[in-house]
C-alpha atoms as a PDB file:
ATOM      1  CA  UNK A   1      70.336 -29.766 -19.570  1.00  0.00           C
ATOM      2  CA  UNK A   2      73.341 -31.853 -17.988  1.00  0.00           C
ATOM      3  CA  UNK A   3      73.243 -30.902 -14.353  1.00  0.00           C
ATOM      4  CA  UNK A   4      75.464 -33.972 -13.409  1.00  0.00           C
ATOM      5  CA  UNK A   5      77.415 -36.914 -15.048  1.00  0.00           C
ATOM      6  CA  UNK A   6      79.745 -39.373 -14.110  1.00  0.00           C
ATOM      7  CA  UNK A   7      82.177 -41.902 -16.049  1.00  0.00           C
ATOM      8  CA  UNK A   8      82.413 -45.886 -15.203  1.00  0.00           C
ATOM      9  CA  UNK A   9      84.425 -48.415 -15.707  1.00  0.00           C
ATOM     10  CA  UNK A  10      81.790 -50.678 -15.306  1.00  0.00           C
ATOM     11  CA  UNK A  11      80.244 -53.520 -17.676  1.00  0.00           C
ATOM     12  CA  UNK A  12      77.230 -53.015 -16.687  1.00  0.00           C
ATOM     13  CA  UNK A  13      74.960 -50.350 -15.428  1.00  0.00           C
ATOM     14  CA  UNK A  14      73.626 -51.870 -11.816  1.00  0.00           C
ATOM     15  CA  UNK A  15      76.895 -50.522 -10.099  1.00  0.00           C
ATOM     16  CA  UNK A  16      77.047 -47.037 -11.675  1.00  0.00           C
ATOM     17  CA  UNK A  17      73.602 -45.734 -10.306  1.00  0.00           C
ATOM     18  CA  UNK A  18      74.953 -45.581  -6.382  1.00  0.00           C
ATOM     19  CA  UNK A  19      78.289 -43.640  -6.781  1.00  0.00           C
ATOM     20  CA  UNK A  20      76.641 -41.693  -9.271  1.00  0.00           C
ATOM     21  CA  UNK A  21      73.968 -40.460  -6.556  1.00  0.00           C
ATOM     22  CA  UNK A  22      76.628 -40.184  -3.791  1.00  0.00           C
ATOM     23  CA  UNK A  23      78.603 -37.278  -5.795  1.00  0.00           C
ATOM     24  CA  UNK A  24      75.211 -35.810  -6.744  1.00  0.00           C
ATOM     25  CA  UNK A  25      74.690 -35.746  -2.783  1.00  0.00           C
ATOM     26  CA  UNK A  26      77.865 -34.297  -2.344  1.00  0.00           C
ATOM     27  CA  UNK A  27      77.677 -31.496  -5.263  1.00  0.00           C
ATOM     28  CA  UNK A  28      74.214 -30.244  -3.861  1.00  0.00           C
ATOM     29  CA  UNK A  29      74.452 -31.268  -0.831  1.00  0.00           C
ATOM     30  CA  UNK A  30      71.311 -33.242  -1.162  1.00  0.00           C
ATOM     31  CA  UNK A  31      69.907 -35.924  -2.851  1.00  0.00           C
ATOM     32  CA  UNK A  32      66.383 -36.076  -5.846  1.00  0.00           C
ATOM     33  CA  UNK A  33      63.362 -36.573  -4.606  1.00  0.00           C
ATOM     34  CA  UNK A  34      63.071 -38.869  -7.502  1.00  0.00           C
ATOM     35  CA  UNK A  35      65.318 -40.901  -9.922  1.00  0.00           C
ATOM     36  CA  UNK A  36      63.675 -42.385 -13.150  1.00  0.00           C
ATOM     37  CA  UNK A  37      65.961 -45.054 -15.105  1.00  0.00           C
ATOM     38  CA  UNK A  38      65.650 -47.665 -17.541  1.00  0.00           C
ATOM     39  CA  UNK A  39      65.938 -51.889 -16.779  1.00  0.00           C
ATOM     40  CA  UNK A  40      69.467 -51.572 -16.801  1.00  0.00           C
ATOM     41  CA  UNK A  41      69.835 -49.934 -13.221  1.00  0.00           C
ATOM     42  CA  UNK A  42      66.925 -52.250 -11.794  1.00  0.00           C
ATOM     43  CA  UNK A  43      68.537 -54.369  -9.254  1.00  0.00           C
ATOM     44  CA  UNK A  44      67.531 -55.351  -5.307  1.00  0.00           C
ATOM     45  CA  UNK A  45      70.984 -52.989  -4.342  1.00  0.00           C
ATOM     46  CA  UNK A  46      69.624 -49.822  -6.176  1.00  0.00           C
ATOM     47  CA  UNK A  47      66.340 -50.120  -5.091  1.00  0.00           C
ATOM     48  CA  UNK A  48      67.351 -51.105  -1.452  1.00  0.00           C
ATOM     49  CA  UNK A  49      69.661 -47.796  -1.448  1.00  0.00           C
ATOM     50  CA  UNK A  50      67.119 -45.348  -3.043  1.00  0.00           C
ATOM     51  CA  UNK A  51      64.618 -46.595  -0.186  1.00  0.00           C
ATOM     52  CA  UNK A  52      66.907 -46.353   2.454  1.00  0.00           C
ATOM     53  CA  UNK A  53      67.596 -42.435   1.765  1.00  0.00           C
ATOM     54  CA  UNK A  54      63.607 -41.843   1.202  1.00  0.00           C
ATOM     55  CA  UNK A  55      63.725 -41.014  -2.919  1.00  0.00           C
ATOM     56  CA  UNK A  56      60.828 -41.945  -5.124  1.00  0.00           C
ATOM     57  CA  UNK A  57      62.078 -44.763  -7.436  1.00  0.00           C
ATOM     58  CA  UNK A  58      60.674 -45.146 -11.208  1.00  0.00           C
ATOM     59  CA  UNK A  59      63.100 -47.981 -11.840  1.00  0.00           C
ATOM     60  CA  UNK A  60      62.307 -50.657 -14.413  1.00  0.00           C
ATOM     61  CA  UNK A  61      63.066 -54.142 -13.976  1.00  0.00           C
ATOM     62  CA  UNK A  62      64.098 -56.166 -16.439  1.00  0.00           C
ATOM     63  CA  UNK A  63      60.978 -58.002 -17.338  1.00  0.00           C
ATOM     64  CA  UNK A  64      58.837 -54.876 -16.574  1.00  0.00           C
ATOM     65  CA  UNK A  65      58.566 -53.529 -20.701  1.00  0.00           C
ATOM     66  CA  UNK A  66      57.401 -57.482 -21.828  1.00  0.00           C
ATOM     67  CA  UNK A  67      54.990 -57.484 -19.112  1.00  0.00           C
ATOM     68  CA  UNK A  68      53.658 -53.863 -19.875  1.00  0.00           C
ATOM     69  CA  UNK A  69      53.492 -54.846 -23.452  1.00  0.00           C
ATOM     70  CA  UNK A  70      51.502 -58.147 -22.864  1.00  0.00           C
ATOM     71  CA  UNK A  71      49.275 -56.178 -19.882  1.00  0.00           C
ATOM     72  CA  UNK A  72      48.487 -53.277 -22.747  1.00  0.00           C
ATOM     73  CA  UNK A  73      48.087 -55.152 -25.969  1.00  0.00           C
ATOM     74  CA  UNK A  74      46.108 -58.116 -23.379  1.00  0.00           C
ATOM     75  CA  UNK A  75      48.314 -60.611 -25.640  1.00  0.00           C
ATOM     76  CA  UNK A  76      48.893 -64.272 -23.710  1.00  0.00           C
ATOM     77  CA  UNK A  77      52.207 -65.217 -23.370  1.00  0.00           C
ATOM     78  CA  UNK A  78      53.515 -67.900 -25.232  1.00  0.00           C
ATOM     79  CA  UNK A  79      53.487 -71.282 -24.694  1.00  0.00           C
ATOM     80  CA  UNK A  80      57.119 -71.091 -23.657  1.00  0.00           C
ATOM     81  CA  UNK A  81      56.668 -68.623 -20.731  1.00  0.00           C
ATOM     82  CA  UNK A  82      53.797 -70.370 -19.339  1.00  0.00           C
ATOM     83  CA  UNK A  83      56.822 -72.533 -17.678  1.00  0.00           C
ATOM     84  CA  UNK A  84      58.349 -69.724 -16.945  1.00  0.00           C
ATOM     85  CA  UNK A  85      59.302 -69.016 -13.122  1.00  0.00           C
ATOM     86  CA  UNK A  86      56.983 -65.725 -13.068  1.00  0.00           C
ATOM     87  CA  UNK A  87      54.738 -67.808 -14.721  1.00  0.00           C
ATOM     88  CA  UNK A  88      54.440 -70.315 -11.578  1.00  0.00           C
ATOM     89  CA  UNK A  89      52.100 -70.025  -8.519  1.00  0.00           C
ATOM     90  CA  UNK A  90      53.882 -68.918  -5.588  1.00  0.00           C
ATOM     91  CA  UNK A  91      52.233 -69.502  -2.005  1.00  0.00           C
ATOM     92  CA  UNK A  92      53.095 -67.243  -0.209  1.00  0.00           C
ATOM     93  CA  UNK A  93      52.202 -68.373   3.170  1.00  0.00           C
ATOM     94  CA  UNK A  94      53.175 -71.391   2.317  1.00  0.00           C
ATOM     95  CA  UNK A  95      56.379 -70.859   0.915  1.00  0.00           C
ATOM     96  CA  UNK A  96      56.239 -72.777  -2.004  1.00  0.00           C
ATOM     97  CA  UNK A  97      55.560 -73.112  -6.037  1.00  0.00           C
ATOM     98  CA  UNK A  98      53.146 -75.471  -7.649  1.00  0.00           C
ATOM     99  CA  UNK A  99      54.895 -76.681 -11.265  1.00  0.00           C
ATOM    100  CA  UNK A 100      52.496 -76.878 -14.089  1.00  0.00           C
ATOM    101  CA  UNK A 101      51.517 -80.445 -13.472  1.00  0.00           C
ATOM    102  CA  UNK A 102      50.340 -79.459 -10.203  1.00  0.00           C
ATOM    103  CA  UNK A 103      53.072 -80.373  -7.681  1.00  0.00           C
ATOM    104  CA  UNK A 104      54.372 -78.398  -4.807  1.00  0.00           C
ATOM    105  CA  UNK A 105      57.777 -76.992  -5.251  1.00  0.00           C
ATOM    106  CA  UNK A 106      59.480 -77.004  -1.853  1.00  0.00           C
ATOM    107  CA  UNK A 107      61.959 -75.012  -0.470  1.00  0.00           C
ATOM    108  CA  UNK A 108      65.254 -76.400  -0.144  1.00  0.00           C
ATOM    109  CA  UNK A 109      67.707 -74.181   1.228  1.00  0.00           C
ATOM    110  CA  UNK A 110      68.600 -70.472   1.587  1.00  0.00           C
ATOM    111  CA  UNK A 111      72.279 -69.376  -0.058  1.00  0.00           C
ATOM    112  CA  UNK A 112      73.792 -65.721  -0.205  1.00  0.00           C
ATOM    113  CA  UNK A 113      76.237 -64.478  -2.529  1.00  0.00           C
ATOM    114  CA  UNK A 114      77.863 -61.465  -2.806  1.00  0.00           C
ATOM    115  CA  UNK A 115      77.501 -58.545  -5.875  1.00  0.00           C
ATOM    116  CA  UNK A 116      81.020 -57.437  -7.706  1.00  0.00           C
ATOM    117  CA  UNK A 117      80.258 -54.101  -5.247  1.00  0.00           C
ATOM    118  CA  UNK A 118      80.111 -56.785  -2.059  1.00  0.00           C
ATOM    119  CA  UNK A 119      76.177 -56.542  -1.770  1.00  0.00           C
ATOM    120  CA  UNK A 120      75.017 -59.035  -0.067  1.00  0.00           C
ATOM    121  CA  UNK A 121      72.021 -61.157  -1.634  1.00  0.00           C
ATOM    122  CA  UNK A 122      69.354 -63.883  -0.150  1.00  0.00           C
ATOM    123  CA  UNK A 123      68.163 -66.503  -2.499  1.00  0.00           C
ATOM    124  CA  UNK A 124      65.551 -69.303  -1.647  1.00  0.00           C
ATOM    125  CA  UNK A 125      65.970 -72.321  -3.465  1.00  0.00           C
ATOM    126  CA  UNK A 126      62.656 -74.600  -4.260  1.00  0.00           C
ATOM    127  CA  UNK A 127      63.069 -78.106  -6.327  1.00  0.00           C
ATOM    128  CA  UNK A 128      60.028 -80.358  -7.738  1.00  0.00           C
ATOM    129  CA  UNK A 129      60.002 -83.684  -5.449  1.00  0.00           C
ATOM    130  CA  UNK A 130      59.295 -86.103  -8.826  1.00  0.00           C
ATOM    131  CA  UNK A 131      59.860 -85.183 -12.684  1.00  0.00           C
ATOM    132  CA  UNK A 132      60.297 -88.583 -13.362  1.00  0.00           C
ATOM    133  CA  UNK A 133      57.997 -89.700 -16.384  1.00  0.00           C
ATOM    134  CA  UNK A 134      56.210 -86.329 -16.574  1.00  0.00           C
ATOM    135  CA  UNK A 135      54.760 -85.472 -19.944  1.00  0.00           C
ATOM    136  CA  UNK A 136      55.189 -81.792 -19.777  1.00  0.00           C
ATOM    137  CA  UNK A 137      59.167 -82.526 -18.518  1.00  0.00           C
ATOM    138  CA  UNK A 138      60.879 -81.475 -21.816  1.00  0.00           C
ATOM    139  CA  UNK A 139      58.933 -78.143 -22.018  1.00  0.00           C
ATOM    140  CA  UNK A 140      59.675 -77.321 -18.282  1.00  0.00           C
ATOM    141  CA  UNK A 141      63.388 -77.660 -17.912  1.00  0.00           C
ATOM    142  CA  UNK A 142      66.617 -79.415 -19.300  1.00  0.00           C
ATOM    143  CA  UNK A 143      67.874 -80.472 -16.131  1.00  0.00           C
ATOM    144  CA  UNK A 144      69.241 -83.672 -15.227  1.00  0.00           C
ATOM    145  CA  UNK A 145      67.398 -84.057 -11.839  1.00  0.00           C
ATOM    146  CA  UNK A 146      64.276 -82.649 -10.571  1.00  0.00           C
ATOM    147  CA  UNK A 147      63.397 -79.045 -11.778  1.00  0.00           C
ATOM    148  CA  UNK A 148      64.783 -76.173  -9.549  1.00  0.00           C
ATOM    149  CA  UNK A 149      63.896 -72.478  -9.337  1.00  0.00           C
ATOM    150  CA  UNK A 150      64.997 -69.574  -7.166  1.00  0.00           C
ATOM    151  CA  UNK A 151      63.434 -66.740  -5.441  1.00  0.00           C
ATOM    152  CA  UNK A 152      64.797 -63.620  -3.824  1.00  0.00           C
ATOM    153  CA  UNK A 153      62.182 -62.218  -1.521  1.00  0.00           C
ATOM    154  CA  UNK A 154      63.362 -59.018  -1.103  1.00  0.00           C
ATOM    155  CA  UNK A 155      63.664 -58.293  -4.828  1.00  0.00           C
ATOM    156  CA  UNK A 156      60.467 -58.935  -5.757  1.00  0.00           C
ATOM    157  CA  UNK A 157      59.136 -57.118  -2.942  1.00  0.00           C
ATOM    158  CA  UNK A 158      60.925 -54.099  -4.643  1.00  0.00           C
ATOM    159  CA  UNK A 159      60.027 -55.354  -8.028  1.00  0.00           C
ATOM    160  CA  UNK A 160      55.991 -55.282  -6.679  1.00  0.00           C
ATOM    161  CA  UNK A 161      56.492 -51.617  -5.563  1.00  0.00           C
ATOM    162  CA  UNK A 162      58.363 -50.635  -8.633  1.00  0.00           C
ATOM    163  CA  UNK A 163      55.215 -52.192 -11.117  1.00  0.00           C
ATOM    164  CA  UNK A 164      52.663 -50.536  -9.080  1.00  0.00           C
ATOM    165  CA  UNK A 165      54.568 -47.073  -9.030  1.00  0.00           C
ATOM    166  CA  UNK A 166      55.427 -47.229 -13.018  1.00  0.00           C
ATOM    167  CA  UNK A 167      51.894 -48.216 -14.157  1.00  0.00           C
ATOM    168  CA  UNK A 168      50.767 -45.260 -12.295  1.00  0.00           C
ATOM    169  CA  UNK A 169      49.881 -41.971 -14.399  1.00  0.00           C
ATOM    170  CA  UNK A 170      52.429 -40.270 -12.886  1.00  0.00           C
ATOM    171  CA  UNK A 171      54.816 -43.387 -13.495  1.00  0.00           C
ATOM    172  CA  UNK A 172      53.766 -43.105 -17.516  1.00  0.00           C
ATOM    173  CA  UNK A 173      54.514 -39.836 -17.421  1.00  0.00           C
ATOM    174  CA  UNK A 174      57.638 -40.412 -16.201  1.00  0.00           C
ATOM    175  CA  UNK A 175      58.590 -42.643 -18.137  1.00  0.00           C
ATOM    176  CA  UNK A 176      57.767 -41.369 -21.029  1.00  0.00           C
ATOM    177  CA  UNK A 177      59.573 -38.162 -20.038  1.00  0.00           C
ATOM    178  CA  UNK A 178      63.195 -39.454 -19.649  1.00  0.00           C
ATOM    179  CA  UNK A 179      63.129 -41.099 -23.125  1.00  0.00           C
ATOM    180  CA  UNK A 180      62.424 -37.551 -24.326  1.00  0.00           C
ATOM    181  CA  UNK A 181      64.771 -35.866 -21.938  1.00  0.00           C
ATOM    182  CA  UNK A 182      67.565 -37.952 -21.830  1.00  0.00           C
ATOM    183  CA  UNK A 183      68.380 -40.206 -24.982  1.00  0.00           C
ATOM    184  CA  UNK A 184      68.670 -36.831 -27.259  1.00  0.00           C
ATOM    185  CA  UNK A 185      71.349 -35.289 -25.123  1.00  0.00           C
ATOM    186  CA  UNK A 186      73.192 -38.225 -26.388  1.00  0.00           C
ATOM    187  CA  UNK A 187      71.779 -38.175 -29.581  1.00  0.00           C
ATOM    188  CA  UNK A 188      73.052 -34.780 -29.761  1.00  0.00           C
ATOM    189  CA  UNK A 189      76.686 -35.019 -28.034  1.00  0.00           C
ATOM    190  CA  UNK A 190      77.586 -38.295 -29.844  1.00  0.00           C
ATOM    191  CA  UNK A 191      76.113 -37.548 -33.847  1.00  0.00           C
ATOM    192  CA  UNK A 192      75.402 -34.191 -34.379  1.00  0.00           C
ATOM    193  CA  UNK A 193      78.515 -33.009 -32.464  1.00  0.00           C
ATOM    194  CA  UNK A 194      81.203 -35.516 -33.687  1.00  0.00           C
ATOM    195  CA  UNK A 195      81.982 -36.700 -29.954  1.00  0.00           C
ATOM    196  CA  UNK A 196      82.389 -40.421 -30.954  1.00  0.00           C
ATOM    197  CA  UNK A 197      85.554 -41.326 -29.067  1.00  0.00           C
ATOM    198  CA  UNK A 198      87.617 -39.446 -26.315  1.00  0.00           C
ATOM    199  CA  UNK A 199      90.575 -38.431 -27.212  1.00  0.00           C
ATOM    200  CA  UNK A 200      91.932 -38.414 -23.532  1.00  0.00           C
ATOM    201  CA  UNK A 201      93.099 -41.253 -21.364  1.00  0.00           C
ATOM    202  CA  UNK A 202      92.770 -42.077 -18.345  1.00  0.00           C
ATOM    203  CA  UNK A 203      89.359 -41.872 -16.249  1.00  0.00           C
ATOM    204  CA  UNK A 204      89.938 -38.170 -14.922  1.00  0.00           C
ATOM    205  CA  UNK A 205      91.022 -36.877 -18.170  1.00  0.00           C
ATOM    206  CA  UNK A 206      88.144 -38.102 -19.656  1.00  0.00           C
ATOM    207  CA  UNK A 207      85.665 -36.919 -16.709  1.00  0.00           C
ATOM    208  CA  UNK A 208      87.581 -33.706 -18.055  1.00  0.00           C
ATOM    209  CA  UNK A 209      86.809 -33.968 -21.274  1.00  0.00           C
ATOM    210  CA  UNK A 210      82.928 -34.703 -21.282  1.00  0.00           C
ATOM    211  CA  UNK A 211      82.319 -31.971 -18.876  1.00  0.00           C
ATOM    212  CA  UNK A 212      83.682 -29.837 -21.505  1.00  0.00           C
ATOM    213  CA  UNK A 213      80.859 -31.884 -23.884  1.00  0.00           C
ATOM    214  CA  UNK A 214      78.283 -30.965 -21.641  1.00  0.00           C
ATOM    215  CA  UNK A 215      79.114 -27.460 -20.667  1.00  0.00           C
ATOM    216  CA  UNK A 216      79.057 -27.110 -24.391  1.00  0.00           C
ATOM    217  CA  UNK A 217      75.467 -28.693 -24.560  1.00  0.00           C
ATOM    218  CA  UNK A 218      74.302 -26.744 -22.038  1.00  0.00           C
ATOM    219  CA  UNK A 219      75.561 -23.240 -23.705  1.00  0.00           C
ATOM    220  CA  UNK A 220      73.668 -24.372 -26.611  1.00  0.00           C
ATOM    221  CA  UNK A 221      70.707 -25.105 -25.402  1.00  0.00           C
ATOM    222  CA  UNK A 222      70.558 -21.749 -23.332  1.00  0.00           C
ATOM    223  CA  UNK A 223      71.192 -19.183 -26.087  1.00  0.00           C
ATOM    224  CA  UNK A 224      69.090 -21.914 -28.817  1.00  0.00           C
END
């Protein structure tokens, strides 16, 4: 059943998940104890907001489905992603990477930028101190100077949380669930009722016009 949708004129799905939530809050007054959603709402914001107002997030990052795959199946990665960033020792107490030859990857600087919402991010910047004449160089980066890598702190510290939480049973379970729950309302709306295209514009006639979509889902599903 379609207890609540929302339409946006968005690219991208990292800045639809918050407004989405805030007129769920406002419609019940509350908001879910927990949200389960795909890679494509996976970003430092999202998770940083569904902390902040205590719900349970089974978020997937963008990496998480290789990394299950390669965890499950125990398959190495290739030799490509061995130079991968994730792929790198990070020191934590240190603050620093070690490159695949060996040598520490210092931090340079910290720069922020801001999201197209105007969320501010923290990035760490960390650059090799000598590529010159290394035999592994053409496999590790392109660059034109010494190799460089970034690191924001506080989204892999949501990223750690979200791995943990998914590979739990209840995080299976979960997702597993929403691919059964949610993709065939879709499925449904979109193919085997003819909705392909809305025949309204403008972004409140067309909120108009799939709520009529879903009310009509929803009456079919009740008397099915």
């Amino acid at each position: 059943f379609v207890i609540h949708y929302s339409l946006h004129q968005q690219t991208t799905d990292y800045h639809t998940l918050k407004p989405h939530l805030q007129t769920y809050q406002y419609l019940y007054e509350s908001m879910p104890d927990r949200v389960v959603a795909d890679a494509g709402y996976g970003s430092e914001e999202n998770y940083e907001y569904l902390e902040d107002n205590n719900v349970e997030a089974y978020v997937k990052y963008n990496t998480f489905d290789k990394e299950h795959k390669n965890y499950k199946t125990k398959k190495k990665a290739s030799g490509k992603d061995d130079f991968h960033r994730d792929s790198l020792h990070y020191n934590e107490k240190g603050d620093y990477y070690v490159c695949p030859m060996g040598q520490r990857m210092e931090k340079q600087n910290d720069k922020k930028q801001r999201t197209k919402s105007g969320y501010l991010q923290y990035t760490s910047v960390y650059q090799a101190q000598n590529c010159n004449g290394c035999p592994l160089r053409s496999l590790c980066h392109k660059s034109a100077n010494h190799r460089t890598i970034q690191r924001n702190h506080k989204l892999e510290r949501h990223k750690e949380i979200a791995r943990q939480r998914l590979n739990t049973e209840l995080g299976e379970q979960k997702r597993i669930q929403r691919t059964a729950d949610v993709e065939p309302v879709f499925a449904h709306i979109k193919s085997n009722r003819n909705f392909e295209r809305f025949t309204h514009k403008g972004i409140q006639k067309a909120e108009l016009e799939f709520g009529l979509h879903a009310l009509a889902h929803n009456l079919k599903k009740k008397v099915a």
